[in-house]
Protein backbone atom coordinates (compact mmCIF):
# COMPACT_ATOMS: atom_id res chain seq x y z
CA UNK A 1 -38.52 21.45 -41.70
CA UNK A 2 -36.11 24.53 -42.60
CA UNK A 3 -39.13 26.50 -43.23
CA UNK A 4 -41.16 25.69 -40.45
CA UNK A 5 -42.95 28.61 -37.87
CA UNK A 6 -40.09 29.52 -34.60
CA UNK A 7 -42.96 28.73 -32.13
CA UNK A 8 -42.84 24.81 -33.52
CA UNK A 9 -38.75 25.13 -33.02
CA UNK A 10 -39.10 26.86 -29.62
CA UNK A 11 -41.97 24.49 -28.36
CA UNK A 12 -39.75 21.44 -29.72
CA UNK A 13 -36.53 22.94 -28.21
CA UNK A 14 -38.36 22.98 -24.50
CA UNK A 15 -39.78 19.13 -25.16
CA UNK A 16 -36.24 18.37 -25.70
CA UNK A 17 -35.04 20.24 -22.77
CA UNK A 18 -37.36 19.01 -20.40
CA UNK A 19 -36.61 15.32 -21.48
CA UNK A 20 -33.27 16.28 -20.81
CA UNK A 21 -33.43 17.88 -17.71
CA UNK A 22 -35.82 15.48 -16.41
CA UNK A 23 -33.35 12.86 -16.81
CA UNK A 24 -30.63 14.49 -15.55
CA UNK A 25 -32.64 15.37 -12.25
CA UNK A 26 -33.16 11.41 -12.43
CA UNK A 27 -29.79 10.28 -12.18
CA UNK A 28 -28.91 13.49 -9.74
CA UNK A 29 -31.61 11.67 -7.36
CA UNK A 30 -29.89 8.19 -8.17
CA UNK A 31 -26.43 9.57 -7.04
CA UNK A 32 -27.39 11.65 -3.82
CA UNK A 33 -29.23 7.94 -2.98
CA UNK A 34 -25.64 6.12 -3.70
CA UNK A 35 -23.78 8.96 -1.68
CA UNK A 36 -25.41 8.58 1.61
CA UNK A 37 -25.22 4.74 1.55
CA UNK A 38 -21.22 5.08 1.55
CA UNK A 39 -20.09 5.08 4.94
CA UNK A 40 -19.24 9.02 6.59
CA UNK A 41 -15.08 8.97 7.11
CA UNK A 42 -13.35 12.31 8.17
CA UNK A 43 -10.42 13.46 7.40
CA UNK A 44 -9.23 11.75 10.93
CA UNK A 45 -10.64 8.13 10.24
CA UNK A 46 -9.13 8.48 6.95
CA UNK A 47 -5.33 9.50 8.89
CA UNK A 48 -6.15 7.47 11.91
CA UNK A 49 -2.76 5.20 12.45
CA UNK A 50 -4.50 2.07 14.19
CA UNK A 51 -7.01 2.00 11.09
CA UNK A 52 -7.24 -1.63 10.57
CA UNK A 53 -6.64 -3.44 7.25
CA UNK A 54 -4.55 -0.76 5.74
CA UNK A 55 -0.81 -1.07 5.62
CA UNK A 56 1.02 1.96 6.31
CA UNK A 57 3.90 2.95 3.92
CA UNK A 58 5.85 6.01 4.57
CA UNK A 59 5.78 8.03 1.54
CA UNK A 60 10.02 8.30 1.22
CA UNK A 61 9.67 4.81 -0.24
CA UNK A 62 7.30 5.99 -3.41
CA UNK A 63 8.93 9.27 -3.30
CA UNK A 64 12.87 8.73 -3.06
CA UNK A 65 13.27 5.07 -3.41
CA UNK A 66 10.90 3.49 -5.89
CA UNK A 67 12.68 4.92 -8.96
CA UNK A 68 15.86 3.09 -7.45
CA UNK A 69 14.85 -0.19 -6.33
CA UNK A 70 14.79 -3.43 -8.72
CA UNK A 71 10.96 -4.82 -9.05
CA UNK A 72 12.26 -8.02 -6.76
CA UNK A 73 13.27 -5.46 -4.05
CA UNK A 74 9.95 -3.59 -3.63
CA UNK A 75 8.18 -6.84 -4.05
CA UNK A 76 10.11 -8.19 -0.43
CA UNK A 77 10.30 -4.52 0.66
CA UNK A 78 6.38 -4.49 0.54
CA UNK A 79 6.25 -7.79 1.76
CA UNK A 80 8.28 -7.02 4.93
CA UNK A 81 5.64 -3.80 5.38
CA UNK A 82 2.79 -6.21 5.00
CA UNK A 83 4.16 -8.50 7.21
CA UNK A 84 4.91 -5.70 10.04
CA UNK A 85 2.77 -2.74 10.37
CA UNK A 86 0.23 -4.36 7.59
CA UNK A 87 -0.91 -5.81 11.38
CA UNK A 88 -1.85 -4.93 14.72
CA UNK A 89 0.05 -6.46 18.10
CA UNK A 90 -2.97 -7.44 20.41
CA UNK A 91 -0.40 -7.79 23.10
CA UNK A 92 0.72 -3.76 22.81
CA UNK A 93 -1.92 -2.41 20.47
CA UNK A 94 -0.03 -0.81 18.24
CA UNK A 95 1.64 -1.97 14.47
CA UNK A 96 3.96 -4.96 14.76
CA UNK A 97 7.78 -3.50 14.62
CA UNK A 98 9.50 -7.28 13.44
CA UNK A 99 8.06 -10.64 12.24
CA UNK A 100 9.53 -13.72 11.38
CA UNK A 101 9.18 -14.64 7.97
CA UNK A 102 10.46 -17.50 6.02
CA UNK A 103 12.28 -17.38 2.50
CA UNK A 104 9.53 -19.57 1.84
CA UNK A 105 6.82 -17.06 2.23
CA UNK A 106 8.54 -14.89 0.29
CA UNK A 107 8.71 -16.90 -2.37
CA UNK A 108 4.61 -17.68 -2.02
CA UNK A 109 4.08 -14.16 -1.49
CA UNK A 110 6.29 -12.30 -3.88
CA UNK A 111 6.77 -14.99 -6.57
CA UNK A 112 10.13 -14.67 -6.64
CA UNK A 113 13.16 -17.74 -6.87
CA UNK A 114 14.55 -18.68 -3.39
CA UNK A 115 18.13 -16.96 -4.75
CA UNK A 116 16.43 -13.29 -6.44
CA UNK A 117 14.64 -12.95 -2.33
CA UNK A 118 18.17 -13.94 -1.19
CA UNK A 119 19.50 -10.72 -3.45
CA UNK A 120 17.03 -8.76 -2.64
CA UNK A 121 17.27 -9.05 1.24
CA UNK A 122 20.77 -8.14 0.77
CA UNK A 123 20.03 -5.17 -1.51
CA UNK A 124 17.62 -3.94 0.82
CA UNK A 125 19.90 -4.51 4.05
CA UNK A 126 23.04 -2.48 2.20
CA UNK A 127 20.38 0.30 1.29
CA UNK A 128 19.64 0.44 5.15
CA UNK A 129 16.22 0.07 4.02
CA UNK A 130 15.42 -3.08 6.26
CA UNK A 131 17.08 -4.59 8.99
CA UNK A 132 17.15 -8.58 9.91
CA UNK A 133 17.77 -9.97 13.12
CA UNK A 134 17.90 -13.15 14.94
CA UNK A 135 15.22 -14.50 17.77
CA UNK A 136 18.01 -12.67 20.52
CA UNK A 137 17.48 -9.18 18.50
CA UNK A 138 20.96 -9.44 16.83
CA UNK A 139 21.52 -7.50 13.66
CA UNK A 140 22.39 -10.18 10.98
CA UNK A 141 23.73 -8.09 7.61
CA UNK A 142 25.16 -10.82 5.72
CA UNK A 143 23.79 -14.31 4.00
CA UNK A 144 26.68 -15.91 6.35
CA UNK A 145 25.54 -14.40 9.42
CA UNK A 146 21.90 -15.27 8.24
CA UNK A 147 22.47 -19.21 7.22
CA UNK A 148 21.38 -21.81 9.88
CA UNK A 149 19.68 -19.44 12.26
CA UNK A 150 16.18 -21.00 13.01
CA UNK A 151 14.42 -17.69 12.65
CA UNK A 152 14.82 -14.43 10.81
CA UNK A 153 13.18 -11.14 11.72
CA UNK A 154 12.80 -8.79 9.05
CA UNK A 155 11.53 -4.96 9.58
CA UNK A 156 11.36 -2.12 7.65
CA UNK A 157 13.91 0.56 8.74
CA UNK A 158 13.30 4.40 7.45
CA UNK A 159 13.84 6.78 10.96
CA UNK A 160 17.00 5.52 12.50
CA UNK A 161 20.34 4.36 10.60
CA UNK A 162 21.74 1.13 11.51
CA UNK A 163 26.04 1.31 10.67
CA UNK A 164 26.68 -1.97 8.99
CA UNK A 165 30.00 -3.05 10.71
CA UNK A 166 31.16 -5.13 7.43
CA UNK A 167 31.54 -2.25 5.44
């Protein structure tokens, strides 16, 4: 083989080529035929705030307070945004602001123990990071304040501060 003529090597070097490129114009045509069966978003579809099934999360949470919070507090944080603006009010339009949710749900949803939600919705309230009020829109910030009421509305709270009087 060493000692063979250059025009074998140059005619064998283009067969290979040719396979090559051949196949690689194959599985260029396969893609282009994937690409334009994905559905066309633009940049505004993508940003688009009423976008349904997408649960907006303002990016101070990943980028101040993540690194802070305990894994049980981002587990009921989350669940509070899912539970909120993770939906759209038919009555208004726009993302829910409140919703009642039960320490039972966050216990099916976040797998956490009835008393690490408890901790955690105190964490979270202290942090200023949600707030929970009654069914008359009262701010409730402690587990005393919270125990017996018949429903609990949680939200998440980022833009506007909310002085916790107890403190």
């Amino acid at each position: 083989m060493l000692f063979q003529k250059p025009s074998f090597i140059k005619l064998e070097l283009l067969r290979l080529l040719k396979t090559e490129v051949g196949s690689f114009n194959s599985i260029s045509n396969q893609m282009s035929i994937f690409k334009s069966s994905l559905p066309k978003m633009s940049h505004y579809q993508l940003s688009k705030p009423s976008m349904k099934n997408v649960t907006p999360i303002p990016n101070t949470l990943f980028d101040k307070y993540l690194p802070e919070l305990k894994p049980s507090e981002t587990h009921v944080l989350l669940t509070i945004f899912r539970q909120t603006v993770g939906w759209i009010d038919h009555r208004t339009g726009g993302r829910k602001q409140r919703d009642w949710i039960t320490n039972s749900q966050f216990q099916r949803k976040t797998g956490l123990s009835d008393k690490t939600v408890t901790q955690a919705i105190d964490s979270l309230i202290e942090r200023q990071l949600i707030k929970v009020t009654d069914e008359y829109e009262n701010v409730l910030y402690s587990p005393a304040q919270r125990r017996g009421k018949v429903r609990l509305y949680y939200q998440p709270q980022f833009k506007k501060t909310v002085k916790n009087p107890l403190t």
